[in-house]
Protein backbone atom coordinates (compact mmCIF):
# COMPACT_ATOMS: atom_id res chain seq x y z
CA UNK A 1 89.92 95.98 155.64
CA UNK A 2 91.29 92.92 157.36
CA UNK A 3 94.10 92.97 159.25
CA UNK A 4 96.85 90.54 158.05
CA UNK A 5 96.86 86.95 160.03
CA UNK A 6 99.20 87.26 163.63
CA UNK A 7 102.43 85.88 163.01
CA UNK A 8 105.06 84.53 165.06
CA UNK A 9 108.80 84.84 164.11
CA UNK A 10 112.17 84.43 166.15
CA UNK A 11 114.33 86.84 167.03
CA UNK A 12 116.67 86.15 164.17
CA UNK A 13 113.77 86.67 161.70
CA UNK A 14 112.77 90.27 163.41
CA UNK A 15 116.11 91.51 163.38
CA UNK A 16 114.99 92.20 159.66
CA UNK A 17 112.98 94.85 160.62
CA UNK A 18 115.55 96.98 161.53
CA UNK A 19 118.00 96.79 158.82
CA UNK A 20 120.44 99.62 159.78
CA UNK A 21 121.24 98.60 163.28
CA UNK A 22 124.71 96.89 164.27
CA UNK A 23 127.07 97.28 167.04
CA UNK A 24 129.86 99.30 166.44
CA UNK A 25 132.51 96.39 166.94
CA UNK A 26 135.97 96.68 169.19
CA UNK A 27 137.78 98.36 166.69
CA UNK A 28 140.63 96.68 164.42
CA UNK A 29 143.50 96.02 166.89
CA UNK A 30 144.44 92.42 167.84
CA UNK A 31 144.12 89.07 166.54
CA UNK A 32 141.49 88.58 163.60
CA UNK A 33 139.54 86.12 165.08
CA UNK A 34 136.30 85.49 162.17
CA UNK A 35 132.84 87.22 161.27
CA UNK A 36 130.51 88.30 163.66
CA UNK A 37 126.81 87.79 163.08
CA UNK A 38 126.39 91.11 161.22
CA UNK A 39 128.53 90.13 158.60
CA UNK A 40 131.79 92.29 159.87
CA UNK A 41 135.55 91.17 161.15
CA UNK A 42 135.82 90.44 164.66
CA UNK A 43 138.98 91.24 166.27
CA UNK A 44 140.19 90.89 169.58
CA UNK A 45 143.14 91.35 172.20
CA UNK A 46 142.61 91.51 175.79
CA UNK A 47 145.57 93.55 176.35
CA UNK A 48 144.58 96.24 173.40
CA UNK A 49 140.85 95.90 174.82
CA UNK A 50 142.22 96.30 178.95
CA UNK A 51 143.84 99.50 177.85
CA UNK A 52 140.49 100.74 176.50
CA UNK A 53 139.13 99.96 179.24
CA UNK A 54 136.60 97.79 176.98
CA UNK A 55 136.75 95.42 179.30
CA UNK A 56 137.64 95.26 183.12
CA UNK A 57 138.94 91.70 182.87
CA UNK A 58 141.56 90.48 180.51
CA UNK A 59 140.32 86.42 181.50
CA UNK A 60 138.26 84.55 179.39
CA UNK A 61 136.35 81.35 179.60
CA UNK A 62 135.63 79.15 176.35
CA UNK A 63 132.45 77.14 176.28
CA UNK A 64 131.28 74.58 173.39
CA UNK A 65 130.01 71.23 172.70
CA UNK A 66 132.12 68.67 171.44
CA UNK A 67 133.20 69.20 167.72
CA UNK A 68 132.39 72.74 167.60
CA UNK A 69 135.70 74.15 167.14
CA UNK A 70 136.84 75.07 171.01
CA UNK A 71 140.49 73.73 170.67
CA UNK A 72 140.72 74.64 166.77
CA UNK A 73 139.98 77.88 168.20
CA UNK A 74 142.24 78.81 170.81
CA UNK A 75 145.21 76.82 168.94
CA UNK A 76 144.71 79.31 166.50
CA UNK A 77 144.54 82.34 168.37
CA UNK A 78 147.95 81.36 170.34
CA UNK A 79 149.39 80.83 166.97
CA UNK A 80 148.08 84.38 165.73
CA UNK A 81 149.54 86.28 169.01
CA UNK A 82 152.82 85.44 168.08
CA UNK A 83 152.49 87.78 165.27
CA UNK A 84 152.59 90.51 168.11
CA UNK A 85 155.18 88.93 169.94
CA UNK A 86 153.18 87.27 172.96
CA UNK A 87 154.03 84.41 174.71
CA UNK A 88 151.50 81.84 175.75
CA UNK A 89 151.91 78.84 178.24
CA UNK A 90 149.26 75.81 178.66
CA UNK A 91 148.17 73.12 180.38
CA UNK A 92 147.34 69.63 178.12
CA UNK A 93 146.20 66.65 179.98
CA UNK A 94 145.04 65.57 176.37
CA UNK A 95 148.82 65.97 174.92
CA UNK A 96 147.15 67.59 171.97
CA UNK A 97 149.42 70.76 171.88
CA UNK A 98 152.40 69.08 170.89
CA UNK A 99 152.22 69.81 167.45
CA UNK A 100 151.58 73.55 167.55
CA UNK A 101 154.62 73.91 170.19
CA UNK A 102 156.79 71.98 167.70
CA UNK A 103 155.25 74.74 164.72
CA UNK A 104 156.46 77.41 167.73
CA UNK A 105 159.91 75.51 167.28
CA UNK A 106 159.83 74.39 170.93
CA UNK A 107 158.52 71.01 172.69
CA UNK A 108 156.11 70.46 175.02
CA UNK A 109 157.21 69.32 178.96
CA UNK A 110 155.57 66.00 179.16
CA UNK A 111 155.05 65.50 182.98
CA UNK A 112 154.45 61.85 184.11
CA UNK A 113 155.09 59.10 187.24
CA UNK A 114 158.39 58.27 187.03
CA UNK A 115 158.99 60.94 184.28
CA UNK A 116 162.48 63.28 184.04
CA UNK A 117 160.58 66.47 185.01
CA UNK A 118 159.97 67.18 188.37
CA UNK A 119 157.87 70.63 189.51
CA UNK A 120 157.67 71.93 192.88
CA UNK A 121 153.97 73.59 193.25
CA UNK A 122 155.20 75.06 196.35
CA UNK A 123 158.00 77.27 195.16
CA UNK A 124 157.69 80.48 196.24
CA UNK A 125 155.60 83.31 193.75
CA UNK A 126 157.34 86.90 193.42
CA UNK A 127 158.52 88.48 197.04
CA UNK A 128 155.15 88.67 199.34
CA UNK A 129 155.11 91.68 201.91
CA UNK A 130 153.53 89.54 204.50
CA UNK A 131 155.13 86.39 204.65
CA UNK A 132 152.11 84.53 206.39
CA UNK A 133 149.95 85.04 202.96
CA UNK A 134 152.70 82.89 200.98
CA UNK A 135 152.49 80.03 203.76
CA UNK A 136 148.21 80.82 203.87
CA UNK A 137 148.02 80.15 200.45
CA UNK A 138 150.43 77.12 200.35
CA UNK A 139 148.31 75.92 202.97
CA UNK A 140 145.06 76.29 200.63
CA UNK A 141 147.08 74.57 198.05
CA UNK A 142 147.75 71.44 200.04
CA UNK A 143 144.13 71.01 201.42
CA UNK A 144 142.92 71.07 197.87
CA UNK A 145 145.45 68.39 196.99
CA UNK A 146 144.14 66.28 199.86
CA UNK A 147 140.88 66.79 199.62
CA UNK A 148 140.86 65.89 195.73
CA UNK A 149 142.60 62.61 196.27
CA UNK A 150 139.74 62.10 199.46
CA UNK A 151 136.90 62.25 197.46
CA UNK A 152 135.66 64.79 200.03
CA UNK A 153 135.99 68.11 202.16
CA UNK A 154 138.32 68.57 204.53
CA UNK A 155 137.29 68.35 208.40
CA UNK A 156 138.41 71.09 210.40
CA UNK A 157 141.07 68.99 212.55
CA UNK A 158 142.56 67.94 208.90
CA UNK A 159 142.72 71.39 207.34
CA UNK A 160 143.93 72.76 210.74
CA UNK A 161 146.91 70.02 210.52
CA UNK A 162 147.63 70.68 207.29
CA UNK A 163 148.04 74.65 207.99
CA UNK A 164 150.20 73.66 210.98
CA UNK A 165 152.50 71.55 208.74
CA UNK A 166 152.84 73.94 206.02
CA UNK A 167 153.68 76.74 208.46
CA UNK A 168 156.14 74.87 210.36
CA UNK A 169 158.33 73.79 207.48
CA UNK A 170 157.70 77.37 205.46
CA UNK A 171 160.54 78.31 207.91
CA UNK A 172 163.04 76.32 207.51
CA UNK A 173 163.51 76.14 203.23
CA UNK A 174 162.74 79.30 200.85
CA UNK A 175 160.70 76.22 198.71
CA UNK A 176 159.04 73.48 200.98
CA UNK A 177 158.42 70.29 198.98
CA UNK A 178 155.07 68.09 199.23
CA UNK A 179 157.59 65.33 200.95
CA UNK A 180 158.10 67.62 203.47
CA UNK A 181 154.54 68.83 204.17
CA UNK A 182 153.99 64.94 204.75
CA UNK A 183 156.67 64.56 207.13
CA UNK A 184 155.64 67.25 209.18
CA UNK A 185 151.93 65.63 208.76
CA UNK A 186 153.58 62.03 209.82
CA UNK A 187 155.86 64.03 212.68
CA UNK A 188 154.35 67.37 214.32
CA UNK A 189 156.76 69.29 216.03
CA UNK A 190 155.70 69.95 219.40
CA UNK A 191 155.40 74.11 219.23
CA UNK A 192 152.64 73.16 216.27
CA UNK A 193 150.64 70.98 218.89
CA UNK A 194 151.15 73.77 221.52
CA UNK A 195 149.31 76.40 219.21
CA UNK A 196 145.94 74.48 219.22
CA UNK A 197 146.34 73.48 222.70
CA UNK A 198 147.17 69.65 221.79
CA UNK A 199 150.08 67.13 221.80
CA UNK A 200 152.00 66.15 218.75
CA UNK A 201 150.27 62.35 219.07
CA UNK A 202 147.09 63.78 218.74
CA UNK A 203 148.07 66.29 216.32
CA UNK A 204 149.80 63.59 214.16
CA UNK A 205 146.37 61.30 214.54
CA UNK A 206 144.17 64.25 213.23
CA UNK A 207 146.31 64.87 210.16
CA UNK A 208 147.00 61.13 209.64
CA UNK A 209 145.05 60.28 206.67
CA UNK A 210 145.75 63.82 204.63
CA UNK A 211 149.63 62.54 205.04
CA UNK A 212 148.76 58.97 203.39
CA UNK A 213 147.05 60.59 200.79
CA UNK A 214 149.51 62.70 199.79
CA UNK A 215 152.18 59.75 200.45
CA UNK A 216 151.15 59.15 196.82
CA UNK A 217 152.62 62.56 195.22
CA UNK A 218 155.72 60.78 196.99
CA UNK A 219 156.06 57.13 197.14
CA UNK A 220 152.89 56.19 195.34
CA UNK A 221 151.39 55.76 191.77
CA UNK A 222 152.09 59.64 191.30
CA UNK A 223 155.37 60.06 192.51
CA UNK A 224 158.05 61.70 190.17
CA UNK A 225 156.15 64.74 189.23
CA UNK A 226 155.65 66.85 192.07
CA UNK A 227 157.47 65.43 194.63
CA UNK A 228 160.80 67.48 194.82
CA UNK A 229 162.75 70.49 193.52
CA UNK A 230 161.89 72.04 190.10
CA UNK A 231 164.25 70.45 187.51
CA UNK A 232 166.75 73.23 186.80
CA UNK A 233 167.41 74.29 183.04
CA UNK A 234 163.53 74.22 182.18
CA UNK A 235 163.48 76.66 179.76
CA UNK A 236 159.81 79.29 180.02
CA UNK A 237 160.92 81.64 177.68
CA UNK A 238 159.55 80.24 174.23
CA UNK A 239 157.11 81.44 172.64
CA UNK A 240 154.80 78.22 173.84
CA UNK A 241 155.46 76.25 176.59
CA UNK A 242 153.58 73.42 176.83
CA UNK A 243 152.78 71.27 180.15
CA UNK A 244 152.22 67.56 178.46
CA UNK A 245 149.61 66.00 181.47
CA UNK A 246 148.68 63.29 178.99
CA UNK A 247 150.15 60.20 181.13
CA UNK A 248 147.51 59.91 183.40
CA UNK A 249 144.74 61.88 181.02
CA UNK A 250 141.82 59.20 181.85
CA UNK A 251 143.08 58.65 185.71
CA UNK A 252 140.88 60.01 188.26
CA UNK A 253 144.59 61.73 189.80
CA UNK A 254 143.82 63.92 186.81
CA UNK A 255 142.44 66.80 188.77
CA UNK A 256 145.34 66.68 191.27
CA UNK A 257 147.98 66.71 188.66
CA UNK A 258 146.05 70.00 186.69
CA UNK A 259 145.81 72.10 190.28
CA UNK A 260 149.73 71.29 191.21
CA UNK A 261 150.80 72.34 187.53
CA UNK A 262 148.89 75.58 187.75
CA UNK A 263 149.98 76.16 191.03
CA UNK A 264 153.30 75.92 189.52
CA UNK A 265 152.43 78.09 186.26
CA UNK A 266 151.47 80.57 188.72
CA UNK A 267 154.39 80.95 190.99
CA UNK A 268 156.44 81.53 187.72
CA UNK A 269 153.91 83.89 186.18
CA UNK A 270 154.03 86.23 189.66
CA UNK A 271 157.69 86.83 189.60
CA UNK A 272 156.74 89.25 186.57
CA UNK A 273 159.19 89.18 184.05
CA UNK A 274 157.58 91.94 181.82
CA UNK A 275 156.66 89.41 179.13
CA UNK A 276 152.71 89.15 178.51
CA UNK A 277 151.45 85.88 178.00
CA UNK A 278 148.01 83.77 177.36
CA UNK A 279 147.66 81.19 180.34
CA UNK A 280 145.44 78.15 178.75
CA UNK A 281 144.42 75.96 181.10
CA UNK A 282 142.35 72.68 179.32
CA UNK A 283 139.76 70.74 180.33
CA UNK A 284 139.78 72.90 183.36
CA UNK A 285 135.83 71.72 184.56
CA UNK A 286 137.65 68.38 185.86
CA UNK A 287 139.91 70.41 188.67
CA UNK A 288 137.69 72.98 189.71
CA UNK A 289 134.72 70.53 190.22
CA UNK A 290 137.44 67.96 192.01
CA UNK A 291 139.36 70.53 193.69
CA UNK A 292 137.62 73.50 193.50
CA UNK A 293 141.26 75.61 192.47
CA UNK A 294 140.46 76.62 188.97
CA UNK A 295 137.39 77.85 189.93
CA UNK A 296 138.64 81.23 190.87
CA UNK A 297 140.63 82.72 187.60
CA UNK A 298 140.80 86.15 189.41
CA UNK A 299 142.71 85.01 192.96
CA UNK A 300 145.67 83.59 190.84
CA UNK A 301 145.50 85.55 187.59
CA UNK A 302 145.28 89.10 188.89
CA UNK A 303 147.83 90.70 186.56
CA UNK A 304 146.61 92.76 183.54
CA UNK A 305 149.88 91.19 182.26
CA UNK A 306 148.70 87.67 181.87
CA UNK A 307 145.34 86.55 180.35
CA UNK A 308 143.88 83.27 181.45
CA UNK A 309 141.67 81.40 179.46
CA UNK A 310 139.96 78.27 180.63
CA UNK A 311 138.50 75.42 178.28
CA UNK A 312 136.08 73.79 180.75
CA UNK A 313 135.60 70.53 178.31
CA UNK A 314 132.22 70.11 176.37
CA UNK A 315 128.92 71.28 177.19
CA UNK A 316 126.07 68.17 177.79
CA UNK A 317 122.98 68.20 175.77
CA UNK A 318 119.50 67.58 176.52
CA UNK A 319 118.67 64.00 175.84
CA UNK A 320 117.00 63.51 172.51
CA UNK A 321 118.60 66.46 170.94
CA UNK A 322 121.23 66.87 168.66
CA UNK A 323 123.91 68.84 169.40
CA UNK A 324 123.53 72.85 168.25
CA UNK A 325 125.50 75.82 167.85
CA UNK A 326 128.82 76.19 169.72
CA UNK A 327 128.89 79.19 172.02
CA UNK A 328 131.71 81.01 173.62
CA UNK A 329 131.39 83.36 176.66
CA UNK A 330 133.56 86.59 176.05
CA UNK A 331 132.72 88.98 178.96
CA UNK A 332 131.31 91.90 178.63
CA UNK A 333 131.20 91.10 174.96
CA UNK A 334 128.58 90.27 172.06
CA UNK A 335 128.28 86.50 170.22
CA UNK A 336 130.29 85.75 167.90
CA UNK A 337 129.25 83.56 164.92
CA UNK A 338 131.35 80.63 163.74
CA UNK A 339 134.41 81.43 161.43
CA UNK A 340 134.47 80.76 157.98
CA UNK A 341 137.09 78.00 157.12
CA UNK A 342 140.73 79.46 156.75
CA UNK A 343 143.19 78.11 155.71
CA UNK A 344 144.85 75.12 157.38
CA UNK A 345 146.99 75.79 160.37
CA UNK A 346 150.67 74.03 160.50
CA UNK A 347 149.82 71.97 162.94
């Protein structure tokens, strides 16, 4: 007898061989989010899912080429949590969110030069036990800012004035401003100097051209966003807040506007108000690659409390080749196929 003719198939062609094997799914708690590729619901909730101990991560990263469905997607899944009373808080520098916050009966804070809103990144996060961590991490803050509106890596006189600066005014004020981190830049006080065995001339010269870089979160093209005081009587408690970065969406400052807004979004998040929220951060592939700050979702998001998830923009294709399947990278778990179309959303 002759055997039958070799025959090459794909993986989604074999699968037919075994007919009665699926995963068993993560159960029926959370936010219905389509069908998986075995043909059953797929729900999910990190919080439900953290509990489990399903997974040992409650962050998430979205991945996708353009027009397959990454926004629609997590607009949809913010406007689904609010069936089980969470919170969520995000960061647009496309101003496309406006529309679901108005749906979530609030409106989005539109940040821009010159604007009404003012947000200090350096305001203190919930009560440190070691006070030199706040002023370390204020100081990691600041060099990113500097070295995103560089173009390049700090040297180590730079990032050694900057930590001098930030330390010496973390002193004085409970919330140090970026006008004052220049100042001290401009103006060393002489027991900085002393600490690296230097003068404050040459200490002043070294951190010269950090200071007139971030001159422009002051007197520059982006002042009136970052450059004072938070703007009492912001109200954080809706049900979506919405940072509007739109203003200066196709400026190269983009990047430096994204990392002080999330620096903000963070010292609010750590003074732990008992509320759990979903922390989307947009188009976050332009800061971390500029500033290298977003890069990191577990140093600022640590709390099982708050789940970040990150929209890193669109994923290039190979030349020639037409775009295929969106993907999304859920740790820890499997694919998930495409939605069917629901119904419209309100917004």
């Amino acid at each position: 007898m002759t055997p039958p003719a070799a025959h090459r198939a794909t993986t989604a062609h074999l699968q037919a061989l075994y007919p009665f094997v699926a995963e068993g799914g993560l159960g029926d708690r959370g936010v219905y989010i389509g069908r998986n590729l075995f043909g059953g619901g797929f729900v999910y909730d990190p919080w439900e899912l953290y509990r489990a101990g399903a997974v040992t991560n409650p962050n998430m990263l979205v991945l996708g080429q353009i027009g397959r469905g990454k926004s629609s997607f997590v607009k949809a899944f913010l406007w689904r949590q609010q069936v089980f009373g969470r919170q969520a808080w995000v960061v647009d520098p496309k101003g496309e969110y406006g529309p679901l916050a108005h749906a979530s009966g609030t409106r989005s804070v539109r940040v821009a030069p010159g604007g009404a809103v003012r947000l200090n990144p350096l305001e203190p996060a919930a009560p440190m036990r070691d006070g030199h961590d706040l002023t370390r991490r204020r100081g990691e803050l600041v060099c990113s800012l500097a070295a995103a509106s560089l173009g390049r890596t700090l040297l180590p006189h730079e990032r050694t004035a900057v930590e001098l600066a930030v330390a010496s005014i973390s002193g004085r004020a409970a919330a140090p401003t970026i006008p004052a981190v220049v100042k001290a830049l401009l103006r060393p006080a002489t027991s900085s100097a002393s600490a690296v065995c230097s003068d404050a001339g040459s200490l002043a010269a070294d951190g010269r051209a950090v200071a007139l870089e971030l001159r422009r979160l002051v007197e520059g093209d982006l002042a009136g966003m970052f450059d004072g005081p938070t703007c009492p009587g912001l109200k954080m408690d809706g049900r979506l807040v919405v940072l509007d970065l739109s203003a200066l969406y196709a400026s190269p400052a983009l990047a430096i506007l994204m990392t002080c807004a999330a620096a903000w979004l963070q010292a609010v998040l750590n003074r732990d108000d008992g509320v759990r929220r979903l922390v989307v951060v947009d188009e976050a592939s332009g800061a971390s690659q500029t500033t290298g700050r977003l890069d990191r979702p577990g140093e600022p998001w640590r709390s099982p409390r708050d789940s970040m998830w990150r929209t890193p923009g669109p994923i290039p294709t190979q030349r020639g080749r037409a775009p295929g399947r969106s993907t999304a990278s859920w740790p820890g778990l499997p694919a998930c196929a495409p939605p069917r179309r629901p119904r419209p959303p309100p917004w």
